[in-house]
Protein backbone atom coordinates (compact mmCIF):
# COMPACT_ATOMS: atom_id res chain seq x y z
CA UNK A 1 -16.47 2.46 22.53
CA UNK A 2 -19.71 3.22 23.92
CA UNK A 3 -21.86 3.13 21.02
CA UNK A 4 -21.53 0.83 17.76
CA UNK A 5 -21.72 2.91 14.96
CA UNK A 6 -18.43 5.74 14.21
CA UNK A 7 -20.94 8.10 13.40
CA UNK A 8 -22.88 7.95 16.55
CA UNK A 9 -19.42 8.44 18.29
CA UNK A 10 -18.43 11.69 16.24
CA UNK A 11 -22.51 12.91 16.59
CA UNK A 12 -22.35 12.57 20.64
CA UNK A 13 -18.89 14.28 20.93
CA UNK A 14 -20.22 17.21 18.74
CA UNK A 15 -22.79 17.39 20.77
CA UNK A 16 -20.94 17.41 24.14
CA UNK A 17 -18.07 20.07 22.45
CA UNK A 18 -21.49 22.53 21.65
CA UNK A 19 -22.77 22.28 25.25
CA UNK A 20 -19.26 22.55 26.65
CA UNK A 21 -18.45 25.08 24.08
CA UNK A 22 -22.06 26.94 25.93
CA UNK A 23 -20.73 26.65 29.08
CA UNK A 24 -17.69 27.87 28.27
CA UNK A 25 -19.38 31.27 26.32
CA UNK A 26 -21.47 31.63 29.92
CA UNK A 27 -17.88 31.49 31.85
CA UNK A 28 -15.97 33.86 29.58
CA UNK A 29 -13.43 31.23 28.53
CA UNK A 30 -11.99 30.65 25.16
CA UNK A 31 -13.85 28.32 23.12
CA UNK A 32 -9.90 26.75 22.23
CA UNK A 33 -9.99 25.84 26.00
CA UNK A 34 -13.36 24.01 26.15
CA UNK A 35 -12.80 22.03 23.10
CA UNK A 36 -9.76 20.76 24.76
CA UNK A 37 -11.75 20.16 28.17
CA UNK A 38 -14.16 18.14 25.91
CA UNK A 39 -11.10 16.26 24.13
CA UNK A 40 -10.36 15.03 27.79
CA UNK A 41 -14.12 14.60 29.00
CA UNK A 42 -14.82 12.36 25.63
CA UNK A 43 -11.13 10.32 26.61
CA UNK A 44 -10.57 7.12 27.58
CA UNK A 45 -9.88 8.49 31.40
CA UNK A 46 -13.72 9.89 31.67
CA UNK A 47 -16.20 9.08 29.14
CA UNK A 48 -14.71 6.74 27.23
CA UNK A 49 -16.12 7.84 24.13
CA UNK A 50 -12.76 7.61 22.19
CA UNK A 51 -10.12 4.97 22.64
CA UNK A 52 -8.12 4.00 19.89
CA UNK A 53 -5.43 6.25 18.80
CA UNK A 54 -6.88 5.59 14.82
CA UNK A 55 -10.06 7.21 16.48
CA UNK A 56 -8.22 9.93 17.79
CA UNK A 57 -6.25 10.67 15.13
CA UNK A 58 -9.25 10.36 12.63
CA UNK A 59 -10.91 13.19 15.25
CA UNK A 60 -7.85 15.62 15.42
CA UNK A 61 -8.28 16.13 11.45
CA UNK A 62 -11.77 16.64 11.53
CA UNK A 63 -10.88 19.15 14.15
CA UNK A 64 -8.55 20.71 12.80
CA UNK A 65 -10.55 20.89 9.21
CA UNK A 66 -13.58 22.33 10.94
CA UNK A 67 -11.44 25.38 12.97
CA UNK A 68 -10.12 26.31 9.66
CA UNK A 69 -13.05 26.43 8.27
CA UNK A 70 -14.44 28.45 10.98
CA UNK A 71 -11.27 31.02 10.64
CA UNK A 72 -11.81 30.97 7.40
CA UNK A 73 -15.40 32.34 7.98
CA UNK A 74 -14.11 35.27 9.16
CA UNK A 75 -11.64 36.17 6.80
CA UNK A 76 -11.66 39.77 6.05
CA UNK A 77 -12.14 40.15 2.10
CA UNK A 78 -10.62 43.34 2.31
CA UNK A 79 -7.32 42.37 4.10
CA UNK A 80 -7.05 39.98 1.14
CA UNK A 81 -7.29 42.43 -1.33
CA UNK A 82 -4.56 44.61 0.60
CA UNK A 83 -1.87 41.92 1.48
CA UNK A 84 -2.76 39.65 -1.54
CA UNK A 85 -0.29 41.29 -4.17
CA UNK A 86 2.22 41.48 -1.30
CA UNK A 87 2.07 37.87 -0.16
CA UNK A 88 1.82 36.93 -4.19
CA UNK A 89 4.74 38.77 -4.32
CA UNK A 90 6.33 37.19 -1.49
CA UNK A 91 5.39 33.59 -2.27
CA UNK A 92 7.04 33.59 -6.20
CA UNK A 93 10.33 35.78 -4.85
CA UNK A 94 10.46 32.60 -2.61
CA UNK A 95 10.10 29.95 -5.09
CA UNK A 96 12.88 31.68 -7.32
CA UNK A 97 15.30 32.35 -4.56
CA UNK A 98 15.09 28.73 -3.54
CA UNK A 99 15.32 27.24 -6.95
CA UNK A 100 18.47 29.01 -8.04
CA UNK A 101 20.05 28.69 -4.52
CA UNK A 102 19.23 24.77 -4.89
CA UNK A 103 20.89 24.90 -8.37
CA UNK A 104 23.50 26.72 -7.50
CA UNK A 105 24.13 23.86 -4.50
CA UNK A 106 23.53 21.10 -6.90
CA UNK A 107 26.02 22.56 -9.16
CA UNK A 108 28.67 23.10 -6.62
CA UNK A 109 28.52 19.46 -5.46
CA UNK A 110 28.99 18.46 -9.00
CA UNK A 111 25.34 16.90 -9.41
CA UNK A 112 24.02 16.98 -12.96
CA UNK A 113 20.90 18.73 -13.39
CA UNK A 114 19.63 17.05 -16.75
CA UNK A 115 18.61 13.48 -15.58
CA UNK A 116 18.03 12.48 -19.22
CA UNK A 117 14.60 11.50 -18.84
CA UNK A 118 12.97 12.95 -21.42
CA UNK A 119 13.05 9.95 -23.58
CA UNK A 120 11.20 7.90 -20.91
CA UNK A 121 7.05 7.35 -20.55
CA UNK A 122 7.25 10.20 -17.28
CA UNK A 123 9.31 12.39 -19.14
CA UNK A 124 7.07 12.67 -22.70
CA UNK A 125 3.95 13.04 -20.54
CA UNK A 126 5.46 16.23 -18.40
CA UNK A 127 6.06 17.50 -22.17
CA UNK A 128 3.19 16.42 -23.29
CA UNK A 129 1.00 18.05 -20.56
């Protein structure tokens, strides 16, 4: 690692994804594509920025985190509006279906479905709450 300090690490390879990010608006490429080319320009086979796997792996959810939040930026509200009773809809159906289908299963392998816990410390908080 080039530089002491974890935040001077993530600071410089911000920096070099926003002016490879630049470059890549002036060529007409996909900002996806230059924040690859700057995951292999900050590597351990150029810059050397990043070389532990922690490091990397540490960097691939701050990535990650950050391009949702970006998508999320442009979330239509009204295409939420639209497909949100739909996908509501869609999501419970799901949940039920799955529930009684795993019952059912559970039932025809002969498995129990009252573990008896209710007596125990887990099972009077669940009550409880």
């Amino acid at each position: 690692m080039i530089f002491g300090n974890t935040f001077y690490v993530i600071a410089a390879i911000l920096g070099l994804a926003a002016a490879i990010g630049a470059l890549g608006q002036k060529l007409r490429q996909p900002l996806i594509i230059m924040f690859l080319a700057t995951g292999i320009v900050a590597g351990p086979a150029c810059l050397g920025l990043i070389q532990s796997h922690a490091q990397i792996k540490l960097l691939a959810r701050i990535g990650i985190a950050l391009l949702l939040f970006i998508k999320g930026l442009r979330l239509d509200l009204d295409l939420i509006r639209t497909t949100g009773p739909v996908a509501l809809a869609t999501g419970l159906g799901q949940i039920v279906f799955t529930s009684v289908i795993g019952l059912l299963i559970a039932l025809a392998l002969g498995m129990n479905s009252d573990k008896r816990d209710i007596g125990s410390l887990h099972g009077r908080i669940a009550v409880g709450f």
